[in-house]
Structures are given as C-alpha cells and as structure tokens.
PDB file of N, CA and C in Angstrom:
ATOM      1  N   UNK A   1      -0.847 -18.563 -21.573  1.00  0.00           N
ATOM      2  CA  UNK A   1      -1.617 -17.437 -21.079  1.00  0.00           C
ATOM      3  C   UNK A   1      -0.848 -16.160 -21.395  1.00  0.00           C
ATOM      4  N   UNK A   2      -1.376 -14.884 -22.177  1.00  0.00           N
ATOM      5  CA  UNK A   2      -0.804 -13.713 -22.591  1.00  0.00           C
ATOM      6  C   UNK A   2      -1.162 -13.153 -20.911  1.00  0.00           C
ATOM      7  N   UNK A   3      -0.454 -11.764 -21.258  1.00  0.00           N
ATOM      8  CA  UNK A   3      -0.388 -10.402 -20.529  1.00  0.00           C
ATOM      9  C   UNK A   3      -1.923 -10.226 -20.317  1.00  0.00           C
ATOM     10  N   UNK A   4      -3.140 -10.073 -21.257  1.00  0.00           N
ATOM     11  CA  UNK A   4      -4.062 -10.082 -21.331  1.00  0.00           C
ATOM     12  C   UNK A   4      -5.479 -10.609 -20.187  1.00  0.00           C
ATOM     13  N   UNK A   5      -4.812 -11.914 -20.200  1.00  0.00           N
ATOM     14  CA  UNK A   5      -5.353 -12.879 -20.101  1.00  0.00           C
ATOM     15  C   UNK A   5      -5.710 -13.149 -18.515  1.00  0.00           C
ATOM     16  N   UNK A   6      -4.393 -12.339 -17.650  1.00  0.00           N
ATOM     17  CA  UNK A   6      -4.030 -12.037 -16.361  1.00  0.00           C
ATOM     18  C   UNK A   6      -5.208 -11.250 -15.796  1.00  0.00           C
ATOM     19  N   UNK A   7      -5.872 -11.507 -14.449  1.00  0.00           N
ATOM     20  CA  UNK A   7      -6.202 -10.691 -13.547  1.00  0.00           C
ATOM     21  C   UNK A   7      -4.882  -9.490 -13.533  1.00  0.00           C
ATOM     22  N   UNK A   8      -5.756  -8.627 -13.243  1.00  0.00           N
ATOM     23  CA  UNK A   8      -4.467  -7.237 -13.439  1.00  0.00           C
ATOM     24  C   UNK A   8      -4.049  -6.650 -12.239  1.00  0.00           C
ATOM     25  N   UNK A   9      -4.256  -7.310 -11.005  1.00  0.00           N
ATOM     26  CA  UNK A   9      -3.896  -7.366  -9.466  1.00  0.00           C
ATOM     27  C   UNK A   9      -3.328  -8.826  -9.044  1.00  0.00           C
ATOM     28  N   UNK A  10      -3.603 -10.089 -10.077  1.00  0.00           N
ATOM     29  CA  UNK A  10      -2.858 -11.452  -9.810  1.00  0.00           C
ATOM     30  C   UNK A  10      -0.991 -10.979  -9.900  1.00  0.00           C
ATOM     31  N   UNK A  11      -0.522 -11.120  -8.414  1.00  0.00           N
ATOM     32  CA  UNK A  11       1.502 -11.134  -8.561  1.00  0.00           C
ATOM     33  C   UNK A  11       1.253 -12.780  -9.410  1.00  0.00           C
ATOM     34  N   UNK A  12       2.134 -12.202 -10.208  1.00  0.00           N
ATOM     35  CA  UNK A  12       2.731 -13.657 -10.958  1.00  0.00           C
ATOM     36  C   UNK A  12       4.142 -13.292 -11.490  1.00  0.00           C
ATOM     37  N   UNK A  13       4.436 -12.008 -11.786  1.00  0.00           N
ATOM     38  CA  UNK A  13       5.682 -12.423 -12.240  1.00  0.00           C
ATOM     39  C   UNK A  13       6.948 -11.913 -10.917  1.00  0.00           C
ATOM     40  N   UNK A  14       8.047 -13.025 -11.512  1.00  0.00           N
ATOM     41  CA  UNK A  14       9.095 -12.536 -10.453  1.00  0.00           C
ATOM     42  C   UNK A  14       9.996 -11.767 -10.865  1.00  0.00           C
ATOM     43  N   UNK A  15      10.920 -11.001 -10.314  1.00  0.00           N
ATOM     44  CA  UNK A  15      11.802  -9.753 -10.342  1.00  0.00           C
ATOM     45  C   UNK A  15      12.321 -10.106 -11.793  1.00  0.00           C
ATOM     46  N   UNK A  16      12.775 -10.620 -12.152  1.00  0.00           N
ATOM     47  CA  UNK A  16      13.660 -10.726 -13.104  1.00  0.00           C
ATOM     48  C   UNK A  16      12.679 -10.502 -14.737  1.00  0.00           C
ATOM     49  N   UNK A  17      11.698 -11.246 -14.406  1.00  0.00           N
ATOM     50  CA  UNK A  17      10.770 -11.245 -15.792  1.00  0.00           C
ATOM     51  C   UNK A  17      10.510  -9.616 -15.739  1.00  0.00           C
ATOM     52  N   UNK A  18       9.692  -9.254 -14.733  1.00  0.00           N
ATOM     53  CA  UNK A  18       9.204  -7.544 -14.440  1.00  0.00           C
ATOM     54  C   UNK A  18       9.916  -6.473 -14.752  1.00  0.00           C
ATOM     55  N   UNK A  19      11.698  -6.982 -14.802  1.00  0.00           N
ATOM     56  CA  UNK A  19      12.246  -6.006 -14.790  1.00  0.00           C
ATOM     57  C   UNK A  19      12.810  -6.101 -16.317  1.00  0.00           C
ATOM     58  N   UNK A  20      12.628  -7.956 -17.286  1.00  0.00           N
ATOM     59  CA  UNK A  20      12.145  -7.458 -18.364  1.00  0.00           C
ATOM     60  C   UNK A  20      10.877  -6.819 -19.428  1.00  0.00           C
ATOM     61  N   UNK A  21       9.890  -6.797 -18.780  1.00  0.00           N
ATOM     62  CA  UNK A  21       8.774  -6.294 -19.104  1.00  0.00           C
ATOM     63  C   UNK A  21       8.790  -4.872 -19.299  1.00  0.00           C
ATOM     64  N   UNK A  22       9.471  -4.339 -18.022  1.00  0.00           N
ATOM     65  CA  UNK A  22       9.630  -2.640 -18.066  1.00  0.00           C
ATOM     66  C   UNK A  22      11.148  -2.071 -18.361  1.00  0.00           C
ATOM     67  N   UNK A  23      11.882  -2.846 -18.849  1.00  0.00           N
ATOM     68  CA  UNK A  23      13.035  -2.729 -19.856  1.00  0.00           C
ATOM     69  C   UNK A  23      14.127  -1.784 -18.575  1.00  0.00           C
ATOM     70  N   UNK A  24      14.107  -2.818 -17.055  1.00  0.00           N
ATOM     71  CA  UNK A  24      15.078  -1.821 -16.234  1.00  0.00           C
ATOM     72  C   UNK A  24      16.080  -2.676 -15.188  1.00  0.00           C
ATOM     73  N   UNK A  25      16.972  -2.811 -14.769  1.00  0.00           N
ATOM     74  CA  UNK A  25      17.150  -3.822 -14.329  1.00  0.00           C
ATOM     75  C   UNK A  25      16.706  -4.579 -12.802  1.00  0.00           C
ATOM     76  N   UNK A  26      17.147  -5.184 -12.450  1.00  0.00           N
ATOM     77  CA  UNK A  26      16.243  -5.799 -11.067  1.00  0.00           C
ATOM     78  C   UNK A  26      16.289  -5.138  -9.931  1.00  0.00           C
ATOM     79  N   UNK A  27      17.480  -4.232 -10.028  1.00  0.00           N
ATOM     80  CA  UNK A  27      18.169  -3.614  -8.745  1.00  0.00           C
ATOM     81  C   UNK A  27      17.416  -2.163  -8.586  1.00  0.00           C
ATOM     82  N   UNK A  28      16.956  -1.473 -10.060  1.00  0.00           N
ATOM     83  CA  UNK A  28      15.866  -0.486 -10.011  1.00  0.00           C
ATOM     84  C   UNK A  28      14.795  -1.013  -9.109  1.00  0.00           C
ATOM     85  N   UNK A  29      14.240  -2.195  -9.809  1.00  0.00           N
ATOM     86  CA  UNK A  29      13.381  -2.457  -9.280  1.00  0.00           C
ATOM     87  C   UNK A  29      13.075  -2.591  -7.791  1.00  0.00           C
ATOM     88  N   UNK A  30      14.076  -3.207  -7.004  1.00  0.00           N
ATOM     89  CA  UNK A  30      14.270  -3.121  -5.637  1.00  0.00           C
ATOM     90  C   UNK A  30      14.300  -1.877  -5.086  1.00  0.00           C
ATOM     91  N   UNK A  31      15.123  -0.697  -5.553  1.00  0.00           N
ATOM     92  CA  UNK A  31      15.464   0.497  -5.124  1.00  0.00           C
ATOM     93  C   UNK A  31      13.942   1.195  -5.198  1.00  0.00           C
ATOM     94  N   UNK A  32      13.576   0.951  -6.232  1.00  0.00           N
ATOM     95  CA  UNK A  32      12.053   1.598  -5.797  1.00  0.00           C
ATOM     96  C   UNK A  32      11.000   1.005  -5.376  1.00  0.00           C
ATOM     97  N   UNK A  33      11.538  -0.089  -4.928  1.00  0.00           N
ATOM     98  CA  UNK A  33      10.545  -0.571  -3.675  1.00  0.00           C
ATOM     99  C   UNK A  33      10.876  -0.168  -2.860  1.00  0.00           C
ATOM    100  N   UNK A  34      12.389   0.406  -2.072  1.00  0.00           N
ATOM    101  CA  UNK A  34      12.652   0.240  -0.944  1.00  0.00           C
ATOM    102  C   UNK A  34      12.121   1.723  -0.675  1.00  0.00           C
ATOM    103  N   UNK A  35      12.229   2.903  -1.738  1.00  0.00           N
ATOM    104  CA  UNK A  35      11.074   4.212  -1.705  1.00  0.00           C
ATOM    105  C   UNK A  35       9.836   4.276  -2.181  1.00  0.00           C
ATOM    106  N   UNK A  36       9.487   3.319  -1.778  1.00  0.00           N
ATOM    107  CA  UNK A  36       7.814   2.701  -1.657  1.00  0.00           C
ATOM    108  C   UNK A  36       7.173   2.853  -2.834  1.00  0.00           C
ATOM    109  N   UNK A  37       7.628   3.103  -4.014  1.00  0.00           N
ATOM    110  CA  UNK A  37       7.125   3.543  -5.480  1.00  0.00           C
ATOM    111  C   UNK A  37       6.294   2.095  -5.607  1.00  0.00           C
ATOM    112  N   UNK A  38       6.706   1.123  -5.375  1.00  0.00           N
ATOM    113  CA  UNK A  38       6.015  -0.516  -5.938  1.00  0.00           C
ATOM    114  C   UNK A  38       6.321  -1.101  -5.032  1.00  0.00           C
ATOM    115  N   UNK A  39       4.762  -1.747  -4.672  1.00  0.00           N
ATOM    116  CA  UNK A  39       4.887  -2.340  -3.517  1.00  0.00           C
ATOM    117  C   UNK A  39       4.284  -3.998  -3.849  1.00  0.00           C
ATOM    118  N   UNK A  40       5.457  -5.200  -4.716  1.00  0.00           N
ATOM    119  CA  UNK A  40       5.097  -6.210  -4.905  1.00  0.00           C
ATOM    120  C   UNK A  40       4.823  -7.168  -4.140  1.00  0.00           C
ATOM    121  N   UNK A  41       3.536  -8.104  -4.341  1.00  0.00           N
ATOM    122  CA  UNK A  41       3.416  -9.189  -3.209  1.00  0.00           C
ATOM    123  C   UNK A  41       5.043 -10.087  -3.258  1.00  0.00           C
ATOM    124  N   UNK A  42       4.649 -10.990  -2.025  1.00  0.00           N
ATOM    125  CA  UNK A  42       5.718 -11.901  -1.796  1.00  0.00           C
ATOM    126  C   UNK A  42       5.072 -12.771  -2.131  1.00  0.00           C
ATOM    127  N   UNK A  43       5.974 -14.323  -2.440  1.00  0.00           N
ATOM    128  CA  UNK A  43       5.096 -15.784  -1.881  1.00  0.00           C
ATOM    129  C   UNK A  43       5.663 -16.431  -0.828  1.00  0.00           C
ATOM    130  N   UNK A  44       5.180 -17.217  -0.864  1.00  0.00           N
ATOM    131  CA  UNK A  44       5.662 -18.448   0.739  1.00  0.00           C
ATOM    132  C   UNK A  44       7.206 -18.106   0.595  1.00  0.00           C
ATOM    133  N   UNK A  45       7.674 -18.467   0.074  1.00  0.00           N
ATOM    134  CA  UNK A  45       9.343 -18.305   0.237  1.00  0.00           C
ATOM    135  C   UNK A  45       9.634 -16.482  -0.228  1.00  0.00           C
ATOM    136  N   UNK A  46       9.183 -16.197   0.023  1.00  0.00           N
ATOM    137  CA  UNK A  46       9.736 -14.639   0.212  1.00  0.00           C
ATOM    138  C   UNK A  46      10.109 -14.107  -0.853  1.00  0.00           C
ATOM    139  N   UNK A  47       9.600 -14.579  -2.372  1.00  0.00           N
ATOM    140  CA  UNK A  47      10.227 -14.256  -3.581  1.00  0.00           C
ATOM    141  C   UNK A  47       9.118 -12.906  -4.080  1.00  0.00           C
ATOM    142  N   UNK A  48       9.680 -11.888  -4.640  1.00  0.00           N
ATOM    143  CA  UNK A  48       8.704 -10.656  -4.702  1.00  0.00           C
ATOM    144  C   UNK A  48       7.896 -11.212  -6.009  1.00  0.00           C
ATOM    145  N   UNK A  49       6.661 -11.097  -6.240  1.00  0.00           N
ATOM    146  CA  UNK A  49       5.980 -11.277  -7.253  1.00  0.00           C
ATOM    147  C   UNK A  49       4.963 -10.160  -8.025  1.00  0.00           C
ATOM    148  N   UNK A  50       5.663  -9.589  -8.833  1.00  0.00           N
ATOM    149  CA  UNK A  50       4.654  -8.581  -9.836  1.00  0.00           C
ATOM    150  C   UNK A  50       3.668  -8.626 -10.247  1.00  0.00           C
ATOM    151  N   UNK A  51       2.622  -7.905 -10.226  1.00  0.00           N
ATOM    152  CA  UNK A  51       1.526  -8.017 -10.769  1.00  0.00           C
ATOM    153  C   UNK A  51       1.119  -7.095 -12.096  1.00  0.00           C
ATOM    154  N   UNK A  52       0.484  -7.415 -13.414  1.00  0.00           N
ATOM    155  CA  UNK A  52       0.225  -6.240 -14.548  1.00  0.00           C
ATOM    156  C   UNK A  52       0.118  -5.188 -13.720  1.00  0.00           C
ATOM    157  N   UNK A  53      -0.466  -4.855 -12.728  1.00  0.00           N
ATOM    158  CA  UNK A  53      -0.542  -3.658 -12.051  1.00  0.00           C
ATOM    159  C   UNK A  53       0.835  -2.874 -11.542  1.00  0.00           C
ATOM    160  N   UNK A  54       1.159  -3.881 -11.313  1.00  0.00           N
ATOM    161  CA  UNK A  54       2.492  -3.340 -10.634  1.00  0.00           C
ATOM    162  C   UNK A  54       3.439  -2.708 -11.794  1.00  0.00           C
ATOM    163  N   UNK A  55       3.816  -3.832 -12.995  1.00  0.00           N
ATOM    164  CA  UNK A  55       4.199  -2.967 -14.100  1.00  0.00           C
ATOM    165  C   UNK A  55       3.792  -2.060 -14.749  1.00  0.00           C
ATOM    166  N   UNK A  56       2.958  -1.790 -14.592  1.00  0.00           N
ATOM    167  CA  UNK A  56       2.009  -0.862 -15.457  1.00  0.00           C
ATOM    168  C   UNK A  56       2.312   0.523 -14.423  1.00  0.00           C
ATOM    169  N   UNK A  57       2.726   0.922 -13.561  1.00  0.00           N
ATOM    170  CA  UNK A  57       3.310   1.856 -12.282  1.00  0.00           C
ATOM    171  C   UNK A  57       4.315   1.734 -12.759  1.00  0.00           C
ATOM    172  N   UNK A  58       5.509   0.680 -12.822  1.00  0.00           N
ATOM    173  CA  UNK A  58       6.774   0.521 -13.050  1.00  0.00           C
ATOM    174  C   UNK A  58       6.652   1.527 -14.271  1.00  0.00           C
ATOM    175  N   UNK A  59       5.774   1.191 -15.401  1.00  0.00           N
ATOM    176  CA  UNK A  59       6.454   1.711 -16.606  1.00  0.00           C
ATOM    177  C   UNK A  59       6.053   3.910 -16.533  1.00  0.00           C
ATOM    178  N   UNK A  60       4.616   3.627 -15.609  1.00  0.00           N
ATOM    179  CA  UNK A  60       4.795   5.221 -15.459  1.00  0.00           C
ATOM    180  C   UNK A  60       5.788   5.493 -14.721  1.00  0.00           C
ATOM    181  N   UNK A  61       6.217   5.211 -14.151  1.00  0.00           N
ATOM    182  CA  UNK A  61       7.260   5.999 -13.141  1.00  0.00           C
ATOM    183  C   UNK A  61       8.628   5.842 -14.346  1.00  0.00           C
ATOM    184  N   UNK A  62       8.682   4.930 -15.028  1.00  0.00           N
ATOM    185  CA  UNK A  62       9.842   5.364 -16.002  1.00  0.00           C
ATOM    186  C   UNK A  62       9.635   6.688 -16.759  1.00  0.00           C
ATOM    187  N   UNK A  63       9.015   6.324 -17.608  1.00  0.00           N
ATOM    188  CA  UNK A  63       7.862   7.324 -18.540  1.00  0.00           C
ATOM    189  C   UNK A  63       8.408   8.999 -17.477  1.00  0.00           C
ATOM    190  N   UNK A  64       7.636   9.302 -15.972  1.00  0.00           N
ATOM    191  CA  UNK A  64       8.088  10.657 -15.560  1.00  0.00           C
ATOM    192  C   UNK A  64       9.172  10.420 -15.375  1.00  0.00           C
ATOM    193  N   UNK A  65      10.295   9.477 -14.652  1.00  0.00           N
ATOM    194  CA  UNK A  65      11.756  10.178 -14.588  1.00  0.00           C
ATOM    195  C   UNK A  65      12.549  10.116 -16.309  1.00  0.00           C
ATOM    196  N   UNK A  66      12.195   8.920 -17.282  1.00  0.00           N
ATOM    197  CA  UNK A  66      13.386   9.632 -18.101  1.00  0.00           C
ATOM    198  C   UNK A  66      12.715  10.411 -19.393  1.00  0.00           C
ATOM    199  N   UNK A  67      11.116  10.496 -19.479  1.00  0.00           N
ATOM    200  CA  UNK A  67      10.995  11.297 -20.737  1.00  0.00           C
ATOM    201  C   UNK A  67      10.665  12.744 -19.797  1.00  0.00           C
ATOM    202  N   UNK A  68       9.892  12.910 -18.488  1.00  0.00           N
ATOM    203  CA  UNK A  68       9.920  14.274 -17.942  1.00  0.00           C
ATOM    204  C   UNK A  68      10.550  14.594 -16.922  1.00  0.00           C
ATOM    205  N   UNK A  69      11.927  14.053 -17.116  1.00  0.00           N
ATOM    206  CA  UNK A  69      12.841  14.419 -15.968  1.00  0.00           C
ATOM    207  C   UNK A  69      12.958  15.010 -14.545  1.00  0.00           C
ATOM    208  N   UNK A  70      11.427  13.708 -13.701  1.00  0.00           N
ATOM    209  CA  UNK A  70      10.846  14.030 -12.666  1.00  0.00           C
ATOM    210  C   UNK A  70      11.968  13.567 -11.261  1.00  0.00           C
ATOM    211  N   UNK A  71      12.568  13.993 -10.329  1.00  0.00           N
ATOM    212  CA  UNK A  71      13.135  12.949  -9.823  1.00  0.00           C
ATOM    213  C   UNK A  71      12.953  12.024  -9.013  1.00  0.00           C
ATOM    214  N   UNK A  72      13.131  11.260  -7.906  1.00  0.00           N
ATOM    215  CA  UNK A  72      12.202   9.893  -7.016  1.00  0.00           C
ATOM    216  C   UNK A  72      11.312  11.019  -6.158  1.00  0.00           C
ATOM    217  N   UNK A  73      11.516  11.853  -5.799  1.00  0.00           N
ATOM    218  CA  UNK A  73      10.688  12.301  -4.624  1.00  0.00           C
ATOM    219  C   UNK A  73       9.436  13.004  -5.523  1.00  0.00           C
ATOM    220  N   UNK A  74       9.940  13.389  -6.243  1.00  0.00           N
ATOM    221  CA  UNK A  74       8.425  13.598  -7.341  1.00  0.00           C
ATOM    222  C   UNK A  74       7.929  13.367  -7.985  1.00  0.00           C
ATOM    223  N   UNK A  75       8.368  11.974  -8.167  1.00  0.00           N
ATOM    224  CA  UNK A  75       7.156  10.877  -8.794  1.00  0.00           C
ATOM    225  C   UNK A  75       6.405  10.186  -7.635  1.00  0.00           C
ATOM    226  N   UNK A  76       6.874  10.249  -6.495  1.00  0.00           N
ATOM    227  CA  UNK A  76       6.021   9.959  -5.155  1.00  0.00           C
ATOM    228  C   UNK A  76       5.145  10.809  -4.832  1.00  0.00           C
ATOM    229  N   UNK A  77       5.391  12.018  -5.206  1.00  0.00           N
ATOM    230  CA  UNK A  77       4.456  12.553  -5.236  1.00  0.00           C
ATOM    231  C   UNK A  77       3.340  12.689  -6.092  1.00  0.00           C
ATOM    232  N   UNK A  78       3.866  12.586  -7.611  1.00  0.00           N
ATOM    233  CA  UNK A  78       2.745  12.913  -8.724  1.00  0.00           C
ATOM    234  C   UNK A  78       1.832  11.384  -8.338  1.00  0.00           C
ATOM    235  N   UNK A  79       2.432  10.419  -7.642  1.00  0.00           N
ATOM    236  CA  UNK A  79       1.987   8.885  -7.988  1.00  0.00           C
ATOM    237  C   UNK A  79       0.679   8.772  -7.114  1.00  0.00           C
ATOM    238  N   UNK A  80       1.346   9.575  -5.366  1.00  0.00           N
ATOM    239  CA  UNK A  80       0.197   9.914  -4.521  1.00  0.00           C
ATOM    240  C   UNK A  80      -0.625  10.297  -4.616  1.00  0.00           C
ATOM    241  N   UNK A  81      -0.432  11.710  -5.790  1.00  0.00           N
ATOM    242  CA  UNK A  81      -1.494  13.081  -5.998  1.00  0.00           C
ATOM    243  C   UNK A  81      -2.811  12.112  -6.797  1.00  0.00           C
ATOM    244  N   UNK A  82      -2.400  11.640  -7.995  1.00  0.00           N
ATOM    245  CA  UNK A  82      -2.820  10.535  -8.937  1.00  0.00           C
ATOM    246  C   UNK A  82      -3.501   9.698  -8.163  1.00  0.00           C
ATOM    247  N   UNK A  83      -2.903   8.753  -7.449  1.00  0.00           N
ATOM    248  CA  UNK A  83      -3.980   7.944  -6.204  1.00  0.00           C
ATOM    249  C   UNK A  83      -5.630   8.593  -5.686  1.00  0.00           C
ATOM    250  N   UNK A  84      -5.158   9.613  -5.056  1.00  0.00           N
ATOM    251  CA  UNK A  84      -6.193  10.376  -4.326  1.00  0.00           C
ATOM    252  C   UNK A  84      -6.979  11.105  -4.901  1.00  0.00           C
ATOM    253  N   UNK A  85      -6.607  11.863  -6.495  1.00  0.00           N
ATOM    254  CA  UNK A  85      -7.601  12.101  -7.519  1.00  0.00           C
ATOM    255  C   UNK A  85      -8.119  10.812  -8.044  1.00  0.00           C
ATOM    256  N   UNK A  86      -8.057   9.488  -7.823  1.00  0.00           N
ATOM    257  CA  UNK A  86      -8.545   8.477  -8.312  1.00  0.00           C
ATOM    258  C   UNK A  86      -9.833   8.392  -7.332  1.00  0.00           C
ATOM    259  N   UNK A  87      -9.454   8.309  -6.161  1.00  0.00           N
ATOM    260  CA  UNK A  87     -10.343   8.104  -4.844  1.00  0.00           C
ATOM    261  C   UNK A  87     -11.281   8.677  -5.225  1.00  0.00           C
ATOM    262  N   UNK A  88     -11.271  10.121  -5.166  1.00  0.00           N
ATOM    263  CA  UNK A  88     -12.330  11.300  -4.767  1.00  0.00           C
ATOM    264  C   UNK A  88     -13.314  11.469  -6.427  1.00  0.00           C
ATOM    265  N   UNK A  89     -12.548  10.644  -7.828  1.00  0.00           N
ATOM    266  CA  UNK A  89     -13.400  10.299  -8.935  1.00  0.00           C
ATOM    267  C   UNK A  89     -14.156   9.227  -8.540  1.00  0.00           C
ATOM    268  N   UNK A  90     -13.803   8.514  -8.184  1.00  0.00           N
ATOM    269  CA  UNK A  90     -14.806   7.239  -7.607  1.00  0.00           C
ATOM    270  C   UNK A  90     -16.091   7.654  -6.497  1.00  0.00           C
ATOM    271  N   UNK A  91     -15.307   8.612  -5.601  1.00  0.00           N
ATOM    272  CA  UNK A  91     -16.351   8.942  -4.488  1.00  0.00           C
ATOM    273  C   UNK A  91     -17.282  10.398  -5.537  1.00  0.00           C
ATOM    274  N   UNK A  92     -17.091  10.782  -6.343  1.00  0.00           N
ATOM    275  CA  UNK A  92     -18.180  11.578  -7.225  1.00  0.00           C
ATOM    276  C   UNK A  92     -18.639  11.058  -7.555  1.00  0.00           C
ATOM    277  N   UNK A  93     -18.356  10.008  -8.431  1.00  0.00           N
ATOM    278  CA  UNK A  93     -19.226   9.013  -9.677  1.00  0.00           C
ATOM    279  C   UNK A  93     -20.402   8.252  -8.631  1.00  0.00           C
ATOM    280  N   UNK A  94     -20.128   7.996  -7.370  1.00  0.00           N
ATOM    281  CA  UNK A  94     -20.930   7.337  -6.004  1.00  0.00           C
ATOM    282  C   UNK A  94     -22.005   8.581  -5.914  1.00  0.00           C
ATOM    283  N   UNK A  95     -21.142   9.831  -5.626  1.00  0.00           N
ATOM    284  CA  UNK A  95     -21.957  10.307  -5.375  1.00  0.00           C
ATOM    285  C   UNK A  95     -23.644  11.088  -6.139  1.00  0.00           C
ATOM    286  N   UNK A  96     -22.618  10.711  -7.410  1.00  0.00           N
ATOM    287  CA  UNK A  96     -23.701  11.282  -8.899  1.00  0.00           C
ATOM    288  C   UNK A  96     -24.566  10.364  -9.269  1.00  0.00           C
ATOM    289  N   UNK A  97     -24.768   8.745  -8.445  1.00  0.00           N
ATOM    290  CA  UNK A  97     -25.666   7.607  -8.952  1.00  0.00           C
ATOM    291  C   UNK A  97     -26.534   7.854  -7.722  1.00  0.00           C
ATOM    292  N   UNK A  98     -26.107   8.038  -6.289  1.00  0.00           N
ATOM    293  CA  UNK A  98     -26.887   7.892  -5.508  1.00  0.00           C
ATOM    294  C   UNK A  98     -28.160   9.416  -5.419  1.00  0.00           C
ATOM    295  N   UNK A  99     -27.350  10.466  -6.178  1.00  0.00           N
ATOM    296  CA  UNK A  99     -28.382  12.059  -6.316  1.00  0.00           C
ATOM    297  C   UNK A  99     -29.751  11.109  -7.302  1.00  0.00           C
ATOM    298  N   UNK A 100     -28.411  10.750  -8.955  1.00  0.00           N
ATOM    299  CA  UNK A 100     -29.636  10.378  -9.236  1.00  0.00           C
ATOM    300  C   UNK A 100     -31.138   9.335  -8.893  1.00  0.00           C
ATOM    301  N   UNK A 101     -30.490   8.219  -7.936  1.00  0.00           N
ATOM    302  CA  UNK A 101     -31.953   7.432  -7.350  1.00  0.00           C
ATOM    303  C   UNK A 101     -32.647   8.223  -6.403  1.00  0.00           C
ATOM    304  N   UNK A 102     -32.223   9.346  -5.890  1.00  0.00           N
ATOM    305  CA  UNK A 102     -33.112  10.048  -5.455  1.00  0.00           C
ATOM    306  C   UNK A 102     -34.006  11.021  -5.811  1.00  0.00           C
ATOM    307  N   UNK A 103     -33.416  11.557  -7.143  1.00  0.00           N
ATOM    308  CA  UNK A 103     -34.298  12.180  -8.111  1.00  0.00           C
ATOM    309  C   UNK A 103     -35.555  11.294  -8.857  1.00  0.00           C
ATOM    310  N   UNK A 104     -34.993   9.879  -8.932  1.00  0.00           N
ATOM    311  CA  UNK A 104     -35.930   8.833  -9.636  1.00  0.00           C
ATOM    312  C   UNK A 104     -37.102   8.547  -9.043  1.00  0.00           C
ATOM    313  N   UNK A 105     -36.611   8.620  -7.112  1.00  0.00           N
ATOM    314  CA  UNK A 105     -37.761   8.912  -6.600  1.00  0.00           C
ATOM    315  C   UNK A 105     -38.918   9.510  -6.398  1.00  0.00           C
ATOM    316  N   UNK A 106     -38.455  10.850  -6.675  1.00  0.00           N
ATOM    317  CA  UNK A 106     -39.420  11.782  -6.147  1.00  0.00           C
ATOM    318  C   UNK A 106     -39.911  12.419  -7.486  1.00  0.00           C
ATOM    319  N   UNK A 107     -39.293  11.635  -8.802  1.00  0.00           N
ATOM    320  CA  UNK A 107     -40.114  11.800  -9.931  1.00  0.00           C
ATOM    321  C   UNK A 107     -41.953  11.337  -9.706  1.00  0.00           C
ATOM    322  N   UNK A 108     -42.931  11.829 -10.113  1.00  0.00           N
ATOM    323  CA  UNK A 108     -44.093  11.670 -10.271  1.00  0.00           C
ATOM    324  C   UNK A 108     -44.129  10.678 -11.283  1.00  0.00           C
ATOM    325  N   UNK A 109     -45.406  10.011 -11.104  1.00  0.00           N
ATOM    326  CA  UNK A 109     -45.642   8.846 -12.604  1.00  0.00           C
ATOM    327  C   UNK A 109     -46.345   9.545 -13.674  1.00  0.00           C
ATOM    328  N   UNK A 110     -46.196   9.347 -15.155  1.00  0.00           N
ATOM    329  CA  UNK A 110     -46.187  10.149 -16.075  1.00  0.00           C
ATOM    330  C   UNK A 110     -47.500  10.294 -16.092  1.00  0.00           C
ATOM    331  N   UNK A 111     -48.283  11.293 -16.267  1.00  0.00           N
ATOM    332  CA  UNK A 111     -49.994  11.418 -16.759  1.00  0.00           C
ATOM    333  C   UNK A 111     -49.987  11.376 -18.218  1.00  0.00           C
ATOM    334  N   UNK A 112     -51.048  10.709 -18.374  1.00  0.00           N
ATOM    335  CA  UNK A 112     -51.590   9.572 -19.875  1.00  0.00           C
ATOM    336  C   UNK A 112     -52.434  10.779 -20.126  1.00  0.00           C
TER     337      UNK A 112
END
C-alpha cells in the first residue's frame, strides 16, 4: 500500500517512520506536539501514530520555520489563522448552495 492509497486522517505511521517522511528527527517531532503544532493519535499501547494528515502539517510547519524563518509561536499562529479561514470557506461555500436552492425556488417555470 503507497502514501496514496491511505485514508488521509487513517494514524498509521509511528514516530520514527513520520519523522522519516518529513526529514526531522523524532524528538522535533515530540517537541511540537508538546506545543500543540501535531496532535497524533495513540494506539492501545500508547504508541503515537501519524496520519498523511498529520505529515502533511509536519512538512508545512517545516516549510514556515526553515524556508520563512517563522518561529514556534508563529507558526501556531499562521496554523490557527489557516484553520479558521478553512472553517468560514466551508461555511460560505454552505452558504452559496443553500442562497442558490432558494433562488431555484422561487424561479417561475419557463413559458413555451
């Protein structure tokens, strides 16, 4: 099974693979969990498990601290800001399907 192939919210990988995936070592990886940057599932035995999602965060948050020399407290922030402009695109796009079934409504039927 590729990268691909994955549900992109399934944790499957553990610390060590993740932290070769995003080319950092394991102890990054912990440290920015412990400032809430990535927040990986556990399993039954308490082992952290990554999800494509989760790396795919891992690798932005590399991306702003070493190509735009952001530091931890402001990539928590750009990561938050990013979150909540995600939200409020979703709650437009809701809100731009539900205008239009109401316009569909109160359309007239075409005269022949």
């Amino acid at each position: 099974m590729n990268e691909d192939e994955l549900d992109h919210d399934e944790p499957c990988y553990v610390i060590s693979i993740a932290a070769r995936l995003v080319g950092m070592h394991a102890q990054t990886l912990r440290q920015y969990e412990r400032v809430g940057l990535v927040e990986p599932k556990r399993s039954r035995g308490n082992i952290r498990l990554y999800s494509q999602a989760d790396v795919a965060r891992l690798r932005q948050v590399q991306r702003l601290i070493n190509d735009l020399g952001v530091n931890l407290a402001g990539v928590e922030v750009i990561l938050r800001m990013n979150a909540k402009m995600q939200e409020m695109e979703a709650e437009i796009e809701g809100l731009r399907r539900e205008l239009q079934r109401m316009r569909d409504r109160r359309l007239p039927a075409p005269l022949e």
